[in-house]
PDB file of N, CA and C in Angstrom:
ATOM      1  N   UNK A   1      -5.275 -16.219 -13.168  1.00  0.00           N
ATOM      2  CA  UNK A   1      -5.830 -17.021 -12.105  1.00  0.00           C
ATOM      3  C   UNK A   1      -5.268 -16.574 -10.749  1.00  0.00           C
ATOM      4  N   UNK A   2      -3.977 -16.002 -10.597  1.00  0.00           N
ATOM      5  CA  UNK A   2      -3.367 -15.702  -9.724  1.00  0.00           C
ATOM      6  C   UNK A   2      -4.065 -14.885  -9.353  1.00  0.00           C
ATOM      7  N   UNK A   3      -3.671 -13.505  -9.604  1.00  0.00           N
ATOM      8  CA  UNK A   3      -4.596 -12.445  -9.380  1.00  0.00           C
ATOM      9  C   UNK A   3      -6.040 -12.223  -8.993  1.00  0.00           C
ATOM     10  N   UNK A   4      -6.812 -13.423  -9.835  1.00  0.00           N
ATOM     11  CA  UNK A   4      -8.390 -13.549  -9.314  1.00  0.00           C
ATOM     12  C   UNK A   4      -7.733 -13.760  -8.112  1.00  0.00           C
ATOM     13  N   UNK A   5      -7.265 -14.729  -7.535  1.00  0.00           N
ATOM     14  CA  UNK A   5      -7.293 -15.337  -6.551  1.00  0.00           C
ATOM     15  C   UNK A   5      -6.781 -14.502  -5.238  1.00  0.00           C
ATOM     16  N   UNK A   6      -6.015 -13.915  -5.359  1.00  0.00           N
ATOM     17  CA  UNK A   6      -5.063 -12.474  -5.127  1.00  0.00           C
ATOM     18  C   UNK A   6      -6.703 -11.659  -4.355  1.00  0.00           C
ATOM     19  N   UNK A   7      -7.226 -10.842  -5.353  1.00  0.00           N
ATOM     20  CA  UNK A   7      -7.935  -9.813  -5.353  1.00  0.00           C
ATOM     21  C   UNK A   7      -9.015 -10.494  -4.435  1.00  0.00           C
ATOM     22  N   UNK A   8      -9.455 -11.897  -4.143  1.00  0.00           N
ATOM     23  CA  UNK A   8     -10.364 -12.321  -3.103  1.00  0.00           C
ATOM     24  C   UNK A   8     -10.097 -12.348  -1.486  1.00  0.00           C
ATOM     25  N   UNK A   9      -8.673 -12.292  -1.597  1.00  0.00           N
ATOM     26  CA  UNK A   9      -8.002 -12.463   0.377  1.00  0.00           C
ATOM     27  C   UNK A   9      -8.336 -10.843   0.800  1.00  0.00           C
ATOM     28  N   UNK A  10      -8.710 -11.164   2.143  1.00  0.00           N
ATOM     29  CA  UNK A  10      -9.457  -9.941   2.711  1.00  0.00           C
ATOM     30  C   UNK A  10      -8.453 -10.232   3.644  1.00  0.00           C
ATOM     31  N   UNK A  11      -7.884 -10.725   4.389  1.00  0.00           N
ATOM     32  CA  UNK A  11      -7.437 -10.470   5.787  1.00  0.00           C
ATOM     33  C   UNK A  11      -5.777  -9.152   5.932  1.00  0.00           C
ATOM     34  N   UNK A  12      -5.866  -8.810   7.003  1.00  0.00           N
ATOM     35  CA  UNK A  12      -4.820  -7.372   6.718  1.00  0.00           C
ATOM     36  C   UNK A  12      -3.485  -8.128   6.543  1.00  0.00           C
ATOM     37  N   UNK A  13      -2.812  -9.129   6.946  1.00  0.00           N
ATOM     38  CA  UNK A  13      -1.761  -9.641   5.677  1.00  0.00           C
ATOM     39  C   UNK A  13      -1.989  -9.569   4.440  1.00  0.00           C
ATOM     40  N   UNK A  14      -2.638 -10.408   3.861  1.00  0.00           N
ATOM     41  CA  UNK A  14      -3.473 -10.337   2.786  1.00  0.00           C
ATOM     42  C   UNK A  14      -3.255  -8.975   1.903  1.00  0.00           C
ATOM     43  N   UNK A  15      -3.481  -7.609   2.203  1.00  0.00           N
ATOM     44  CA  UNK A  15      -3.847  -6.609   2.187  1.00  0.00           C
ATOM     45  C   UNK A  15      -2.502  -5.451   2.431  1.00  0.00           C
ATOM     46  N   UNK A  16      -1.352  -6.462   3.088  1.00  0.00           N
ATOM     47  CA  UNK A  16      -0.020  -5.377   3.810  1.00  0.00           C
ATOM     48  C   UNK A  16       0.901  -5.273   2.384  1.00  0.00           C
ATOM     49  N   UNK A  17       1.433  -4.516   2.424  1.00  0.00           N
ATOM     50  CA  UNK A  17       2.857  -4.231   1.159  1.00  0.00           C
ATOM     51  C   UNK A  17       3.305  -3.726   2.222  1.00  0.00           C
ATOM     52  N   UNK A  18       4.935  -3.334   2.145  1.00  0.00           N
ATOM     53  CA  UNK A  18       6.088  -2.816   2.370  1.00  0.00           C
ATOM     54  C   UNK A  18       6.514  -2.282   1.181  1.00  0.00           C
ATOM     55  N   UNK A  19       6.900  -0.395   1.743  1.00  0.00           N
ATOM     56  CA  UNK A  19       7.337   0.373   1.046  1.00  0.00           C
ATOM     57  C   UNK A  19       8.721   0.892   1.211  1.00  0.00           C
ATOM     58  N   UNK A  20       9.949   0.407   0.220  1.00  0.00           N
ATOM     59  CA  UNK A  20      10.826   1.374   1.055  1.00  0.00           C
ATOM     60  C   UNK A  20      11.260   2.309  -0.064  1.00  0.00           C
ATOM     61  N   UNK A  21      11.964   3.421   0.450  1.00  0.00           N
ATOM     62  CA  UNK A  21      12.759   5.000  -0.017  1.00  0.00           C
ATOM     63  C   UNK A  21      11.380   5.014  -1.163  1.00  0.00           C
ATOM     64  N   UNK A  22      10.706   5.744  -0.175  1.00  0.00           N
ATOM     65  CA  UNK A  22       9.319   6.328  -0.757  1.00  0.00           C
ATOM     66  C   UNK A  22       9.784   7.938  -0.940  1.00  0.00           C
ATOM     67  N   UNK A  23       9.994   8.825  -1.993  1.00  0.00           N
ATOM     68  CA  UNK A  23      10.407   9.413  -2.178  1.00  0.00           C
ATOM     69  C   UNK A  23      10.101  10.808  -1.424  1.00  0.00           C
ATOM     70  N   UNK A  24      10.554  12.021  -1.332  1.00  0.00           N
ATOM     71  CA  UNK A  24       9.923  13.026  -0.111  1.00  0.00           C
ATOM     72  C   UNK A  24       8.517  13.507  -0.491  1.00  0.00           C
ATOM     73  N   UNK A  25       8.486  13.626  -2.381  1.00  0.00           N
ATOM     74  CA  UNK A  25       7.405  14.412  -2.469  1.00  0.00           C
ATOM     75  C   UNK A  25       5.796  13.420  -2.051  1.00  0.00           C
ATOM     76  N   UNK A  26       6.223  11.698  -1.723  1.00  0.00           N
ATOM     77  CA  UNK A  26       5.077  11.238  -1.308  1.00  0.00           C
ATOM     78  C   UNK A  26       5.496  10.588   0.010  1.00  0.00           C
ATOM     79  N   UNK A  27       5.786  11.099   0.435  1.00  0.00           N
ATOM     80  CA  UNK A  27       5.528  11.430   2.503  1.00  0.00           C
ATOM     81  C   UNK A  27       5.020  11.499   2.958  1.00  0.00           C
ATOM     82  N   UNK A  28       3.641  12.276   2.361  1.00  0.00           N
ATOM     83  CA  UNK A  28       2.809  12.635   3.088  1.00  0.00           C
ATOM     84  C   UNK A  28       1.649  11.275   2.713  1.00  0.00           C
ATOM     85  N   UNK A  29       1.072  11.273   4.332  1.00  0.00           N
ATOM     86  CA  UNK A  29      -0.146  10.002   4.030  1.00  0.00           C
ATOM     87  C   UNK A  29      -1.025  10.009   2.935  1.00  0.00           C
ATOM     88  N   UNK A  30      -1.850  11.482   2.128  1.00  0.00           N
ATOM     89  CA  UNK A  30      -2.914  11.757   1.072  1.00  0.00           C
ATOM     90  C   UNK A  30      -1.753  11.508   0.274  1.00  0.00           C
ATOM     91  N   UNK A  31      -0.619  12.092  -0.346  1.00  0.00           N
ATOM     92  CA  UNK A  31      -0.076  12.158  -1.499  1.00  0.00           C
ATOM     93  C   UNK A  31       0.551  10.414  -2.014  1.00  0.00           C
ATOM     94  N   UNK A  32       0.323   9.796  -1.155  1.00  0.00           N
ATOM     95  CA  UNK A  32       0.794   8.523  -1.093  1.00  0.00           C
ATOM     96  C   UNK A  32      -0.066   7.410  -1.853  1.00  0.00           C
ATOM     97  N   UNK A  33      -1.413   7.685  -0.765  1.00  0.00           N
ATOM     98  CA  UNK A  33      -2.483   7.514  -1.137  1.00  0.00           C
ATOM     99  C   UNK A  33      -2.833   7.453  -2.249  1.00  0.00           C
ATOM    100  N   UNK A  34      -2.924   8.833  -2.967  1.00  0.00           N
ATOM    101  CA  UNK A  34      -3.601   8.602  -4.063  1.00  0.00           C
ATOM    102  C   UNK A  34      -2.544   8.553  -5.131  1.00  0.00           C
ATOM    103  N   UNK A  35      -1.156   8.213  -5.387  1.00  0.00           N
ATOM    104  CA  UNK A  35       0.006   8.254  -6.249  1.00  0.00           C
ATOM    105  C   UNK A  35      -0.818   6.244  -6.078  1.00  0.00           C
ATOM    106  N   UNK A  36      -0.711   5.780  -5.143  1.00  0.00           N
ATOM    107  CA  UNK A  36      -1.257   4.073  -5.075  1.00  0.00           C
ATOM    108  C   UNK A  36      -2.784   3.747  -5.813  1.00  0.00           C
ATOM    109  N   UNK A  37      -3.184   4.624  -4.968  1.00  0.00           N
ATOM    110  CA  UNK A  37      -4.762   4.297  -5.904  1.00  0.00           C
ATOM    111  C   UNK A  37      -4.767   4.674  -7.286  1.00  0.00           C
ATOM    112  N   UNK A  38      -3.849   5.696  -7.848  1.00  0.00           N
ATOM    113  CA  UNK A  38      -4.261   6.211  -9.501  1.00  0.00           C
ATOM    114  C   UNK A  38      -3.513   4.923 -10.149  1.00  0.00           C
ATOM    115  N   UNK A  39      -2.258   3.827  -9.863  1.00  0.00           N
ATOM    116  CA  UNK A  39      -2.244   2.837 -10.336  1.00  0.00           C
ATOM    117  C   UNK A  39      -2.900   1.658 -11.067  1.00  0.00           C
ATOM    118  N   UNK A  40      -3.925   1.303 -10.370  1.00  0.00           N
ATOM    119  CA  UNK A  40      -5.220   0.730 -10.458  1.00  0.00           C
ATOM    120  C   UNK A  40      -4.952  -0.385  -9.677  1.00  0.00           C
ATOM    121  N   UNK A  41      -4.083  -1.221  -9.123  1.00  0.00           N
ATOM    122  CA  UNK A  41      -4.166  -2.121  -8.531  1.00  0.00           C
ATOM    123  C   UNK A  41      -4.953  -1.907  -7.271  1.00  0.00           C
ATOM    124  N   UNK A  42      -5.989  -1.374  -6.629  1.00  0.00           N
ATOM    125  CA  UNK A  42      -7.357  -1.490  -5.953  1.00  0.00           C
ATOM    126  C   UNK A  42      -7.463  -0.235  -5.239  1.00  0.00           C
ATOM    127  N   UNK A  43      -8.604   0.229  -4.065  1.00  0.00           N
ATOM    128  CA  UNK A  43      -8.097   1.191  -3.416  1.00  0.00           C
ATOM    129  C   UNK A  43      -7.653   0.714  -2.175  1.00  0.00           C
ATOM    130  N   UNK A  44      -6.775   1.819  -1.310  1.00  0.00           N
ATOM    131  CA  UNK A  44      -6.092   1.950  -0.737  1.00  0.00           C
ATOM    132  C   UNK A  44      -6.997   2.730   0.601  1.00  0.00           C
ATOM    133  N   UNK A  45      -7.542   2.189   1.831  1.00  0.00           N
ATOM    134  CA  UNK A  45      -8.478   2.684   2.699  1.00  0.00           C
ATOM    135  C   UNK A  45      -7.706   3.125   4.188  1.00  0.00           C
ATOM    136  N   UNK A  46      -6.645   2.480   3.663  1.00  0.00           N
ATOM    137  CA  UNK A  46      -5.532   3.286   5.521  1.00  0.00           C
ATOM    138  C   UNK A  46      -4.018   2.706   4.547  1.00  0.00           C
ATOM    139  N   UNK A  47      -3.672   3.872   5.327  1.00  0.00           N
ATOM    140  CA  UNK A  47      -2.136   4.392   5.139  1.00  0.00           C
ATOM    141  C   UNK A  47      -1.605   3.705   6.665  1.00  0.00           C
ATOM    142  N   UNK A  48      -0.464   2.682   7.517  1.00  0.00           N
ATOM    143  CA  UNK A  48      -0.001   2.830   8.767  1.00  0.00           C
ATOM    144  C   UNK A  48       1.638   2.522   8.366  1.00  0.00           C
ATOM    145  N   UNK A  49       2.231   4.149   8.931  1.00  0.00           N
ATOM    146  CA  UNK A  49       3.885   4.385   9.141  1.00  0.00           C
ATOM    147  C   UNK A  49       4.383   3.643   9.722  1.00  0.00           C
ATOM    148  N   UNK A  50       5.625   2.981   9.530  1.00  0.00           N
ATOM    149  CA  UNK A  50       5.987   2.503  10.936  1.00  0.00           C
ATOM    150  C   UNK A  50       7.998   3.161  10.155  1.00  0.00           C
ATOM    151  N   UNK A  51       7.896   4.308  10.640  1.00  0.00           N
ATOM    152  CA  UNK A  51       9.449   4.714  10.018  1.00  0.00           C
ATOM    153  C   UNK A  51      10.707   4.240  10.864  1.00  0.00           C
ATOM    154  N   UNK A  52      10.423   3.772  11.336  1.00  0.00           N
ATOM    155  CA  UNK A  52      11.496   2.670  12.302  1.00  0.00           C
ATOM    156  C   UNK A  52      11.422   1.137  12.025  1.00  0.00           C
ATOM    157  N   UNK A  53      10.539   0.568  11.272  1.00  0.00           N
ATOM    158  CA  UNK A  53      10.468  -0.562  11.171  1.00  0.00           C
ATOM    159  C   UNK A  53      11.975  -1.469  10.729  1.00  0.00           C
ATOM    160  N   UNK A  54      12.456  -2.574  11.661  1.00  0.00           N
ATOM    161  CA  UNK A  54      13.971  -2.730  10.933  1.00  0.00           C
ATOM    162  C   UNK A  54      13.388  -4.058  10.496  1.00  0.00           C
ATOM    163  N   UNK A  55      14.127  -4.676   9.427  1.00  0.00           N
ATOM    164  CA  UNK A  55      14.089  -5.971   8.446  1.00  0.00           C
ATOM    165  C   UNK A  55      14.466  -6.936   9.396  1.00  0.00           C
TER     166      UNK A  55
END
């Protein structure tokens, strides 16, 4: 039920994760990309860095 409920929020909260010590070989925005999308939890339509972001 969660998840239905989950998979219906559209808004970009909704939609944000936080990634940290993402390893070097997926650094790059495509290799990231699609290491997230072959998961299956949905696709993935923008990649945004923020490598300074502090907690």
């Amino acid at each position: 039920m969660r998840q239905t409920y989950l998979g219906k929020q559209s808004s970009i909260t909704d939609r944000t994760i936080k990634l940290l010590g993402i390893p070097p070989m997926l650094r790059n925005e495509e290799d990231l990309k699609r290491h997230i999308n072959s998961l299956g939890i949905g696709e993935i339509p923008k990649i945004a860095e923020f490598p300074e972001f502090i907690n």
